[in-house]
C-alpha atoms as a PDB file:
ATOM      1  CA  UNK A   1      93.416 105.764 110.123  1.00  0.00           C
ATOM      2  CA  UNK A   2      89.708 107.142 109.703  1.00  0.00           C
ATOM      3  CA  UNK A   3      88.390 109.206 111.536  1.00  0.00           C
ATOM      4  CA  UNK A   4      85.140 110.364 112.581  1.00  0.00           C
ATOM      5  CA  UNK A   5      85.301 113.759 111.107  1.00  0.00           C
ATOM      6  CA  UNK A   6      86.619 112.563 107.951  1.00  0.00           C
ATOM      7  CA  UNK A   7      83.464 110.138 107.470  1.00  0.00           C
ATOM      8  CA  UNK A   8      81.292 113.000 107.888  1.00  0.00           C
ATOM      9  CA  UNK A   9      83.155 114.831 105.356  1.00  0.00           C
ATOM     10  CA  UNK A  10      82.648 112.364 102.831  1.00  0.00           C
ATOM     11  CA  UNK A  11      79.483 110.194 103.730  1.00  0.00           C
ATOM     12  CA  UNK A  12      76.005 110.701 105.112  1.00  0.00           C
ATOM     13  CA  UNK A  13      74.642 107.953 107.087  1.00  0.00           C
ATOM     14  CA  UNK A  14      70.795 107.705 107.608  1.00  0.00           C
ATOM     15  CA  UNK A  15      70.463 105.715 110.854  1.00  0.00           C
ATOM     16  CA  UNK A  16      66.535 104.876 110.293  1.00  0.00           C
ATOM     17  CA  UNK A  17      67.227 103.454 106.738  1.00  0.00           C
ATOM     18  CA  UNK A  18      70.375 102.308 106.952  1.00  0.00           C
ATOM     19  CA  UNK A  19      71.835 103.854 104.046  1.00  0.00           C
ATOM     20  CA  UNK A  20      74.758 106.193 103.264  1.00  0.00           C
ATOM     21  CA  UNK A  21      75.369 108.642 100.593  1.00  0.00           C
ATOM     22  CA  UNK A  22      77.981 109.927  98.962  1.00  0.00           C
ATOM     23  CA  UNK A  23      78.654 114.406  99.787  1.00  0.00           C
ATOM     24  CA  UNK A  24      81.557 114.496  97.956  1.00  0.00           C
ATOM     25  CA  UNK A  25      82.621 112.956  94.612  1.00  0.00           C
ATOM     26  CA  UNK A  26      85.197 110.435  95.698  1.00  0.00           C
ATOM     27  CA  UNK A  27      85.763 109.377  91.536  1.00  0.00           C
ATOM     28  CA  UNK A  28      84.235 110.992  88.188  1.00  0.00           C
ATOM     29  CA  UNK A  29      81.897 107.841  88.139  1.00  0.00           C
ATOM     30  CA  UNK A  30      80.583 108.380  91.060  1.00  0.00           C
ATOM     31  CA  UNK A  31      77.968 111.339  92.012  1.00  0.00           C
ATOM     32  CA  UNK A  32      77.143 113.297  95.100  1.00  0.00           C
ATOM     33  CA  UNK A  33      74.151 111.838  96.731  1.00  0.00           C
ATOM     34  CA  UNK A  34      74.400 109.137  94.850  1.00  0.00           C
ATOM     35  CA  UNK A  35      73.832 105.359  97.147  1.00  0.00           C
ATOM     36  CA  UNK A  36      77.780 104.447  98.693  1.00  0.00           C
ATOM     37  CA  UNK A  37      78.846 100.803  99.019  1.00  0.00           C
ATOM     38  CA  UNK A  38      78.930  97.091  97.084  1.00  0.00           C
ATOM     39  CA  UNK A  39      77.443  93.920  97.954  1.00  0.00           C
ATOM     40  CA  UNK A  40      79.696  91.430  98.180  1.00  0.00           C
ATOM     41  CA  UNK A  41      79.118  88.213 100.022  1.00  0.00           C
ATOM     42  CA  UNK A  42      75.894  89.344 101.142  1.00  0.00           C
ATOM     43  CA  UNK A  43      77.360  92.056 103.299  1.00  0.00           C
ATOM     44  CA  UNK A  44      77.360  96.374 102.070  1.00  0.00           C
ATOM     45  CA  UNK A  45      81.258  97.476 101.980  1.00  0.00           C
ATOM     46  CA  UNK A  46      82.411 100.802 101.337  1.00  0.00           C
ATOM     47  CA  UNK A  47      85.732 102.484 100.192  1.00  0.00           C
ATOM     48  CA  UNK A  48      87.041 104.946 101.874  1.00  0.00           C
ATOM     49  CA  UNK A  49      90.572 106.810 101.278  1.00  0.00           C
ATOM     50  CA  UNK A  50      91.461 103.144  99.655  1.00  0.00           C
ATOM     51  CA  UNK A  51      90.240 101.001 102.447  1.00  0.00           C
ATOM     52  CA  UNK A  52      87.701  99.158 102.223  1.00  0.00           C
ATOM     53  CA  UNK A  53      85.235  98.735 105.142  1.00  0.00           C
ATOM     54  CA  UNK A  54      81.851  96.548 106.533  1.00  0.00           C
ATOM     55  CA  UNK A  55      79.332  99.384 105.927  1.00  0.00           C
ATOM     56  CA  UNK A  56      77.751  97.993 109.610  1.00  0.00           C
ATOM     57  CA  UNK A  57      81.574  99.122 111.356  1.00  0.00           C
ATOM     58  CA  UNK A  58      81.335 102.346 109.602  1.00  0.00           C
ATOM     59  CA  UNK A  59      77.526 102.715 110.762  1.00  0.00           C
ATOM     60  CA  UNK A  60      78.537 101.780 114.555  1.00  0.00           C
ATOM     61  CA  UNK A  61      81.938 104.279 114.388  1.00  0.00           C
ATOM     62  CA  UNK A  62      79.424 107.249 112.396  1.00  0.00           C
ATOM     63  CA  UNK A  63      76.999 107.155 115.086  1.00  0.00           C
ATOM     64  CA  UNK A  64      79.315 106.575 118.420  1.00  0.00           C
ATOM     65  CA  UNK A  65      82.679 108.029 117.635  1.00  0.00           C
ATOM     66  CA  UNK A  66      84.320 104.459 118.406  1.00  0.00           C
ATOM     67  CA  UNK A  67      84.969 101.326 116.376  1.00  0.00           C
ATOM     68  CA  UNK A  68      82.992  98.412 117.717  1.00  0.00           C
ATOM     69  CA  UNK A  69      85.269  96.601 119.717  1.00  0.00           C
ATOM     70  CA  UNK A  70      83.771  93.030 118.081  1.00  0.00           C
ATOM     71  CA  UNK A  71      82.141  91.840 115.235  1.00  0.00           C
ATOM     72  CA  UNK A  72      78.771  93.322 114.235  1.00  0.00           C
ATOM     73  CA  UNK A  73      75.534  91.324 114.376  1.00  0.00           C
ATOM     74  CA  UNK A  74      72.561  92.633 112.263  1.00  0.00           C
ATOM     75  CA  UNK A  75      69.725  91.869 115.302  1.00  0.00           C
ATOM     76  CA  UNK A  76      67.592  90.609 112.784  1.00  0.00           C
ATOM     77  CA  UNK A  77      69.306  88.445 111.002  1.00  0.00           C
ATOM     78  CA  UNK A  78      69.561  90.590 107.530  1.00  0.00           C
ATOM     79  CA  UNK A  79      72.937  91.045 106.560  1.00  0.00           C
ATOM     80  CA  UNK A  80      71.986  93.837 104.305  1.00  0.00           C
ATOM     81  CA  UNK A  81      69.566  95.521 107.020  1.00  0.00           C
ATOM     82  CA  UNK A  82      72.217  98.364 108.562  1.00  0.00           C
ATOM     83  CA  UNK A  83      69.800 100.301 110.045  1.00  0.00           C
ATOM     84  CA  UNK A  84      71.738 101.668 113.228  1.00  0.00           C
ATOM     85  CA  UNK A  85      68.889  99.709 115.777  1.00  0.00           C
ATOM     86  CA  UNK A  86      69.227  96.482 114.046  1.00  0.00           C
ATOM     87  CA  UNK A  87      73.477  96.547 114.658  1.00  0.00           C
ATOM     88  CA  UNK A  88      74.903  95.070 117.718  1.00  0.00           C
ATOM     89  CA  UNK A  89      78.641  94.760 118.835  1.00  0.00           C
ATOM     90  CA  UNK A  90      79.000  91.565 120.061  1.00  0.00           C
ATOM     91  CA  UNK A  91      81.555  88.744 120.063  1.00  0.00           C
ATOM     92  CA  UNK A  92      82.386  86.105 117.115  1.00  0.00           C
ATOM     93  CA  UNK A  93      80.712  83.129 119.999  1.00  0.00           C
ATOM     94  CA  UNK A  94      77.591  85.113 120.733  1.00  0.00           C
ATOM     95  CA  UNK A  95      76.976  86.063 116.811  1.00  0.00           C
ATOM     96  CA  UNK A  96      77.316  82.308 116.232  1.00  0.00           C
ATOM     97  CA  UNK A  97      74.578  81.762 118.493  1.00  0.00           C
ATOM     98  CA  UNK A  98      71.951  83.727 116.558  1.00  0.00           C
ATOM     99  CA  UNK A  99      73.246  82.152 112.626  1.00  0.00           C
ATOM    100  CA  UNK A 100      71.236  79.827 110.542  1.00  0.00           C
ATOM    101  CA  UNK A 101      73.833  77.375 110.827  1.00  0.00           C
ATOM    102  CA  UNK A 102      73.873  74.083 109.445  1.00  0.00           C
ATOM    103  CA  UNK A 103      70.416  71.953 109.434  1.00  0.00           C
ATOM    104  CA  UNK A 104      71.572  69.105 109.311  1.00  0.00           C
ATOM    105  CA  UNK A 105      69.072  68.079 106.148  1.00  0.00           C
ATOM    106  CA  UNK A 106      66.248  68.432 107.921  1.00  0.00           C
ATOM    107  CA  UNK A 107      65.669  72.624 107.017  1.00  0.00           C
ATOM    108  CA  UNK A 108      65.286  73.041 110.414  1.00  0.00           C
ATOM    109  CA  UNK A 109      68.065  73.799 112.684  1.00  0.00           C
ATOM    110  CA  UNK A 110      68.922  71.707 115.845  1.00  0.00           C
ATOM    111  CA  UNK A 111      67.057  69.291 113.986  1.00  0.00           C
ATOM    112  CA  UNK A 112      68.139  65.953 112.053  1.00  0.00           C
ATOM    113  CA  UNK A 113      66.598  62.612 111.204  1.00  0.00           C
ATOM    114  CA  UNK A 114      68.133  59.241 112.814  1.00  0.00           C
ATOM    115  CA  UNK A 115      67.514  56.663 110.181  1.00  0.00           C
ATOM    116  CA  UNK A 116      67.960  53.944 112.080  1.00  0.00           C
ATOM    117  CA  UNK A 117      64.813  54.989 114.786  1.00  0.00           C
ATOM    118  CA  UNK A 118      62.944  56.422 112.320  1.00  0.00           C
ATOM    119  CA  UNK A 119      62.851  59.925 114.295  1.00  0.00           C
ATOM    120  CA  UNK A 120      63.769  63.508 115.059  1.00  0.00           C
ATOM    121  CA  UNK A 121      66.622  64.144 116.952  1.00  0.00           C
ATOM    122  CA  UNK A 122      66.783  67.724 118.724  1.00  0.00           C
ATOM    123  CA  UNK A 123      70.102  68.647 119.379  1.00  0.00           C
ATOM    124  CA  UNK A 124      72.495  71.634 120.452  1.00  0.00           C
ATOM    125  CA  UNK A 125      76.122  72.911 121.307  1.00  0.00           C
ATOM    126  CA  UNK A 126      76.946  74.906 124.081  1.00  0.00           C
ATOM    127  CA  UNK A 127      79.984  75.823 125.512  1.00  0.00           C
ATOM    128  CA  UNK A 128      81.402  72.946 122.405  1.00  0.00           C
ATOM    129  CA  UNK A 129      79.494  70.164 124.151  1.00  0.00           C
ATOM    130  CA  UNK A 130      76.937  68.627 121.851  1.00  0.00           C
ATOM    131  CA  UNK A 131      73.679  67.852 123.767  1.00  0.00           C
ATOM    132  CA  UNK A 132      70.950  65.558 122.271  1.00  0.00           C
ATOM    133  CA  UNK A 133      67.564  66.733 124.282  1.00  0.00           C
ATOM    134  CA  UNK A 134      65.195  64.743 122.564  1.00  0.00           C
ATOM    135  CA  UNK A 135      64.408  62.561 120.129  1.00  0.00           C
ATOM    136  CA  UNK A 136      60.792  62.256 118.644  1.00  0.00           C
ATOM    137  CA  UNK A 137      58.824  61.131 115.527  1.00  0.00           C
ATOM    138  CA  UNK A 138      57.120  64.985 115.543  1.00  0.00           C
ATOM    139  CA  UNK A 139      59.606  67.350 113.362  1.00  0.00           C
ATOM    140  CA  UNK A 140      57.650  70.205 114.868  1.00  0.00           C
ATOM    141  CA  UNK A 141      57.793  68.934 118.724  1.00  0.00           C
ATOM    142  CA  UNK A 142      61.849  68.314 118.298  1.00  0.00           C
ATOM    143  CA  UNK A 143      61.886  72.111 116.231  1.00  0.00           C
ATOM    144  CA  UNK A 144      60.065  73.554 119.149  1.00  0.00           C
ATOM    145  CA  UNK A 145      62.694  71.747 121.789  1.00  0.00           C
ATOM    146  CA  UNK A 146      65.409  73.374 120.186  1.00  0.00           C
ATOM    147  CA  UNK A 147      64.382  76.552 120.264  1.00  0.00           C
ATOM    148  CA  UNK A 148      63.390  76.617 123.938  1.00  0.00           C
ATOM    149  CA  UNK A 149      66.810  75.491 125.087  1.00  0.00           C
ATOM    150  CA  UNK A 150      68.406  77.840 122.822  1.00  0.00           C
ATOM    151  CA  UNK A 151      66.423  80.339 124.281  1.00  0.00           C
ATOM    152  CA  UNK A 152      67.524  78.886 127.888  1.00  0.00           C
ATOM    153  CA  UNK A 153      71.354  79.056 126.698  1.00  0.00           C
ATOM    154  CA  UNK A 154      71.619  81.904 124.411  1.00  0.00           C
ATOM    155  CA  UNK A 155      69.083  84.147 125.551  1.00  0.00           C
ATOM    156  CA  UNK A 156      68.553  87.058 123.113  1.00  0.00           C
ATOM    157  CA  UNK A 157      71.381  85.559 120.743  1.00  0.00           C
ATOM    158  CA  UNK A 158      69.132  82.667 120.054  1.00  0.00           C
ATOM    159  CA  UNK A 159      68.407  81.765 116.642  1.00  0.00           C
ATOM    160  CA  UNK A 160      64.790  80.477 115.266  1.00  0.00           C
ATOM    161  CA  UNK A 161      63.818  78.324 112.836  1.00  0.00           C
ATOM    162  CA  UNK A 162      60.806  80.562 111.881  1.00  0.00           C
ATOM    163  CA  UNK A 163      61.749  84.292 111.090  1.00  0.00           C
ATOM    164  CA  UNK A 164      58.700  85.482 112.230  1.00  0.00           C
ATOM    165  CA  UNK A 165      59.404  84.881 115.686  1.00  0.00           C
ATOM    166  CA  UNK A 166      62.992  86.215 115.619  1.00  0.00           C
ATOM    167  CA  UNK A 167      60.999  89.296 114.326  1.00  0.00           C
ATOM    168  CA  UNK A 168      58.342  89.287 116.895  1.00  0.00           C
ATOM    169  CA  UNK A 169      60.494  88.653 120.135  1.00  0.00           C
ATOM    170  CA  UNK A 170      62.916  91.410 119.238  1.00  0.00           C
ATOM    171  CA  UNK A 171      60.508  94.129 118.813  1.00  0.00           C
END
């Protein structure tokens, strides 16, 4: 099992960039100081002592001591962003709350088009209950429903169609 001590010995972790470096040469390809970790599935991993590990877990155990007890959200949204204030421990439900999720065609989500009345339809699931809130032939008005009832039910794990926002409230 890692420890803290032994991630120390072997990585540096720069909380205000989000990056980690290599202080010792774990192989002959690799060099001290040189950048630590892959991209694979749009997440950083990093091997350590043949395991391979989220480089956000490793960020969250560096800087506390402990293993986060849930997943790790990326505040943000950027899976590649693990700058130490943009990580979160949270549960699998409340990360759910703040994904892109599916947009049901429309780009937008909590948005989709009902053929048959020629309109928007704002929707959203809480608690696994699907609840229509209102349907509209404004894209925007229905986009802008959404996101206030996700606001009401998911607080600060709300997602936004508009990235600026996301940006904006969380500052």
């Amino acid at each position: 099992m890692l420890t803290q001590d032994r991630l120390k010995e072997l990585l540096h972790y720069d909380p205000e960039m989000g990056v980690w470096t290599w202080l010792v040469r774990p192989n002959r390809r690799i060099r001290i100081g040189s950048k630590a970790g892959s991209l694979v599935k749009g997440y950083f991993n990093i091997g350590v002592d043949g395991e391979v590990y989220a480089a956000s877990r490793l960020a969250v155990f560096y800087m506390t001591g402990n293993w986060p007890s849930h997943g790790i959200d990326h505040w943000d949204g950027v899976t590649t962003n693990d700058r130490f204030g943009n990580l979160r421990d949270i549960t699998q439900q409340r990360n759910l709350h703040n994904r892109c999720g599916k947009k049901l065609g429309s780009g937008v989500k909590g948005v989709s088009w009902v053929k048959r009345d020629k309109e928007w339809l704002a929707q959203i699931c809480v608690n696994g209950t699907r609840v229509r809130l209102l349907q509209t032939p404004d894209k925007e008005e229905a986009r802008d429903w959404y996101e206030a009832f996700a606001d009401l039910a998911y607080g600060i794990y709300a997602y936004h169609n508009r990235p600026s926002i996301i940006q904006e409230i969380r500052k």
